[in-house]
Protein backbone atom coordinates (compact mmCIF):
# COMPACT_ATOMS: atom_id res chain seq x y z
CA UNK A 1 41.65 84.21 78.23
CA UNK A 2 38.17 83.99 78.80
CA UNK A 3 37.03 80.71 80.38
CA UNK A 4 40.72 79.82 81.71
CA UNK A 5 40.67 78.27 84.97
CA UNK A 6 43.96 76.89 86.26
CA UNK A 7 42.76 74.46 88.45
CA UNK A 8 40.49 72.93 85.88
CA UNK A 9 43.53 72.84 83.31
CA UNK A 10 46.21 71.93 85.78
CA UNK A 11 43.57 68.59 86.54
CA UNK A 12 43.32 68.06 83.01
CA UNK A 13 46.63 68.46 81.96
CA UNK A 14 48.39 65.94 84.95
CA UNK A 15 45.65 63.54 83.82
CA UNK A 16 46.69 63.79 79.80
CA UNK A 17 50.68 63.42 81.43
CA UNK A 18 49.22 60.81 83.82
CA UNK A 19 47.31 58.69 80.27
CA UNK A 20 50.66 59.19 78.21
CA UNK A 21 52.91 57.70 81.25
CA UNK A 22 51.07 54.40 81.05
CA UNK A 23 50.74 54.29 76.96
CA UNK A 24 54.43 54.99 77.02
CA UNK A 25 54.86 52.39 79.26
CA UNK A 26 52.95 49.59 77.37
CA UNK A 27 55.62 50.59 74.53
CA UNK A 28 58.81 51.00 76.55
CA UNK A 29 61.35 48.32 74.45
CA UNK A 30 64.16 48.20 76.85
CA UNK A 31 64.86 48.88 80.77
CA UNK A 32 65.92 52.49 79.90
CA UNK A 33 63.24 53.14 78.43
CA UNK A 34 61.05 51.78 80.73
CA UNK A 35 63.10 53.36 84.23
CA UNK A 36 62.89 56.62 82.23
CA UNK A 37 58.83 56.58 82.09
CA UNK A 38 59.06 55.05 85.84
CA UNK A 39 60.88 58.39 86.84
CA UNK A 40 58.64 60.21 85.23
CA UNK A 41 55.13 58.70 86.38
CA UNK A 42 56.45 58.43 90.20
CA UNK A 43 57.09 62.35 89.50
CA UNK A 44 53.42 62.63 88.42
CA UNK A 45 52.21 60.41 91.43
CA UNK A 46 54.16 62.26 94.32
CA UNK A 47 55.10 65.38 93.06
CA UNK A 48 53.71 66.92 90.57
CA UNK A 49 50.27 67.47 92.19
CA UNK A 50 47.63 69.45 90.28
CA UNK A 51 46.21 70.96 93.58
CA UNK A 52 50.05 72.60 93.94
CA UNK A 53 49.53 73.88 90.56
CA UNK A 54 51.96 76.71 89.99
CA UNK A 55 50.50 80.32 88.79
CA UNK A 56 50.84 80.41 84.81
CA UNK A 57 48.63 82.05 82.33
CA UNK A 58 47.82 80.97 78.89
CA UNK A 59 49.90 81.61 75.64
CA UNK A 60 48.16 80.01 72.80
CA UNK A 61 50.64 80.32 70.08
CA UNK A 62 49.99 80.99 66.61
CA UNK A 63 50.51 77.67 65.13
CA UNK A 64 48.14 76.15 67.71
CA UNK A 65 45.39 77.46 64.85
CA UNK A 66 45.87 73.51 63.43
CA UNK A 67 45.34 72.24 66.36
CA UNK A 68 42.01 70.32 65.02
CA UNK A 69 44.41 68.47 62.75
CA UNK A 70 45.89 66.64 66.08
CA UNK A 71 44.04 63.64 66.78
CA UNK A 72 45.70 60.42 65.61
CA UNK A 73 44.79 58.91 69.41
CA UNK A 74 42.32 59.43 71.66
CA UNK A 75 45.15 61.47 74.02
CA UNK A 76 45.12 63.78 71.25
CA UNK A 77 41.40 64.33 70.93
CA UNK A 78 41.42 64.78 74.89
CA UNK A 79 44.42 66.96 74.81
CA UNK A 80 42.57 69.32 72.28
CA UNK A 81 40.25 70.52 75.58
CA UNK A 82 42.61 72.16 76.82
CA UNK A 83 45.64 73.17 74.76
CA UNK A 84 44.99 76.73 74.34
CA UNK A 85 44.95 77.13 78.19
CA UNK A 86 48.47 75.73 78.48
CA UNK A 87 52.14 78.11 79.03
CA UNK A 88 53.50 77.77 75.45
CA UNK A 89 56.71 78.93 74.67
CA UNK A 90 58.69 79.45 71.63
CA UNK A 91 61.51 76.80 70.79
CA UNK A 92 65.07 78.16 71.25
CA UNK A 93 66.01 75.89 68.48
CA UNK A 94 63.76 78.05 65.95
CA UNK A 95 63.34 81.67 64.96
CA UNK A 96 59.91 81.93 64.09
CA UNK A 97 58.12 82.72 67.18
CA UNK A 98 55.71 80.15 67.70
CA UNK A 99 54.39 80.76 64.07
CA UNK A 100 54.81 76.85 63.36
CA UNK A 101 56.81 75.34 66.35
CA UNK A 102 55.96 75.27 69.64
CA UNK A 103 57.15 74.09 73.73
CA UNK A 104 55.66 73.75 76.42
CA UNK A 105 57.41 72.83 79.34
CA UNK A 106 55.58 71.27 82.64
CA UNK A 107 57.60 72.57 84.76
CA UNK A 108 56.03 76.03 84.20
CA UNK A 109 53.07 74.68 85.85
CA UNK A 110 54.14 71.42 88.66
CA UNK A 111 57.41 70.66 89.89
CA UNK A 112 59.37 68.22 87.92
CA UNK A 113 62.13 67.77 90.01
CA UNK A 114 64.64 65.94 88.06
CA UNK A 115 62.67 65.20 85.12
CA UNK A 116 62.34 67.30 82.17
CA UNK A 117 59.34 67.01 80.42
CA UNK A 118 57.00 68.78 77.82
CA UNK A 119 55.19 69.16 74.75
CA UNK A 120 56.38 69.64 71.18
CA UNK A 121 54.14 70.51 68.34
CA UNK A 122 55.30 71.22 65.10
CA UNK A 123 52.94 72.31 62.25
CA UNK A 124 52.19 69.78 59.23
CA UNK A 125 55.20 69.97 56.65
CA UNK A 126 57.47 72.03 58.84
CA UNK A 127 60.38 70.96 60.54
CA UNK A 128 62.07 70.58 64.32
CA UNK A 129 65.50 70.89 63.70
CA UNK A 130 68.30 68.51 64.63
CA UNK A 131 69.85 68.86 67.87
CA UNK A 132 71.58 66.54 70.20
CA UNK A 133 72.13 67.39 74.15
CA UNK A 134 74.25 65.30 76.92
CA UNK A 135 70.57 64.51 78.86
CA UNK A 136 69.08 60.98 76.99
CA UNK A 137 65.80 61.59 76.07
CA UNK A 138 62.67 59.93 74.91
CA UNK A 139 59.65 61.15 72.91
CA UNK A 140 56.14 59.63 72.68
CA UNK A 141 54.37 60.32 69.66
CA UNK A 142 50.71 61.31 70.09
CA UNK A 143 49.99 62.80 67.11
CA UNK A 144 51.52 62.95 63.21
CA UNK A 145 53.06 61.27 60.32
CA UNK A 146 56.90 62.00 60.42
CA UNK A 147 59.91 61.71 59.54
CA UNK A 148 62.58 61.09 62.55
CA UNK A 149 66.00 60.87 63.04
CA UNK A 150 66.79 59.34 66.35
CA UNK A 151 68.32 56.73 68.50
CA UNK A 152 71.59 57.17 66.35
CA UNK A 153 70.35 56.62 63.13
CA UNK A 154 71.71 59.18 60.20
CA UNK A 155 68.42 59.37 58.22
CA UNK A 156 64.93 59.90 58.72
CA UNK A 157 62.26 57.01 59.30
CA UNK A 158 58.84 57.59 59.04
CA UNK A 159 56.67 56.89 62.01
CA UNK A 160 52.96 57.28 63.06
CA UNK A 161 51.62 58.47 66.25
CA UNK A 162 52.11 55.80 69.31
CA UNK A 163 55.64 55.27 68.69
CA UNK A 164 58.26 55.98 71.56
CA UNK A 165 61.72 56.73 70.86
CA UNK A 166 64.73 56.78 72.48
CA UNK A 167 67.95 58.93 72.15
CA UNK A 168 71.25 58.25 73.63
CA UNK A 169 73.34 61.21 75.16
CA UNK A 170 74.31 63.29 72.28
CA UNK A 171 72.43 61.43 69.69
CA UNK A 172 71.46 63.57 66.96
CA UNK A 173 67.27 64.01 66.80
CA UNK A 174 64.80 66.17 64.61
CA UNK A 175 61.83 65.65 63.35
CA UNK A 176 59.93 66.58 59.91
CA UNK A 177 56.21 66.45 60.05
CA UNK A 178 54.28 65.21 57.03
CA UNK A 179 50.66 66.19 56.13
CA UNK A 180 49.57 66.84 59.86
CA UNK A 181 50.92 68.57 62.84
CA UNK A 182 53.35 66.34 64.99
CA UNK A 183 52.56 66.44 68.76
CA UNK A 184 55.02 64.63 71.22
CA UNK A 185 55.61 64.56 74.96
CA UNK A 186 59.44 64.31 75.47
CA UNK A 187 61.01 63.18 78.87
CA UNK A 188 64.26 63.69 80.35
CA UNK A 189 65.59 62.32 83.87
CA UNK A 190 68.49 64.50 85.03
């Protein structure tokens, strides 16, 4: 991709991780919560180093062609430097190839250790689907109007960008985005 330089987006990109860790600590409700975003900013502090940057090349997925429609926060506006430039991936939950849903997982460019952590955008009135997985997990909303299920809850809630949630082992989760694309930075500690 012309203009890609991995250095410059790895900087960029532990510096967007590095903004969200403290936002999603200002809004951490409980100690889980709050030792889960703990994990994950010591793993940006001591590990995850953007001068260790592993090699990765872009794949800017169809769906990312909305990606002016993402910028609820100012993390979102920032994030819109360099999204194109980032390893997306397909969701395994999805068939349709990165035409509306999209992943992309940090690890494919720092070592996360123990913590599993990553993007999900979804395009404006499509869907994630539900899912549940032994790992708890929490998302931080940076982008969207949408309707979650989470935390244990059996219907969807609508919430606006700066919300974190929370999901307990094997809680069921999915999201339906409203009139905008949904962008969220999930986190689990293994």
């Amino acid at each position: 991709m012309r203009g890609f330089k991995p250095t410059t987006v790895a900087q960029q990109t532990h510096g967007f991780m590095t903004s969200c860790a403290k936002s999603m600590a200002l809004c951490a409700e409980s100690a889980v919560q709050a030792n889960m975003v703990k994990a994950f900013s010591n793993q940006l502090k001591h590990h995850a180093k953007p001068e260790e940057v592993k090699g990765f090349k872009p794949n800017p997925l169809p769906c990312l062609r909305h990606l002016n429609s993402v910028k609820d926060m100012k993390l979102a506006q920032a994030f819109q430097q360099f999204a194109h430039y980032l390893p997306w991936g397909f969701s395994p939950r999805t068939d349709d190839r990165g035409e509306h849903v999209a992943i992309m997982d940090f690890s494919k460019m720092f070592e996360m250790g123990k913590v599993v952590a990553g993007l999900m955008y979804v395009d404006a009135g499509c869907a994630y689907p539900e899912h549940n997985h032994p790992p708890a997990e929490i998302y931080f909303l940076i982008s969207g109007t949408a309707k979650w299920r989470w935390g244990g809850h059996k219907d969807y809630r609508r919430l606006t960008a700066g919300n974190l949630l929370y999901n307990h082992p094997y809680d069921w989760h999915g999201v339906e985005a409203g009139p905008t694309p949904v962008l969220a930075l999930y986190v689990q500690v293994m």
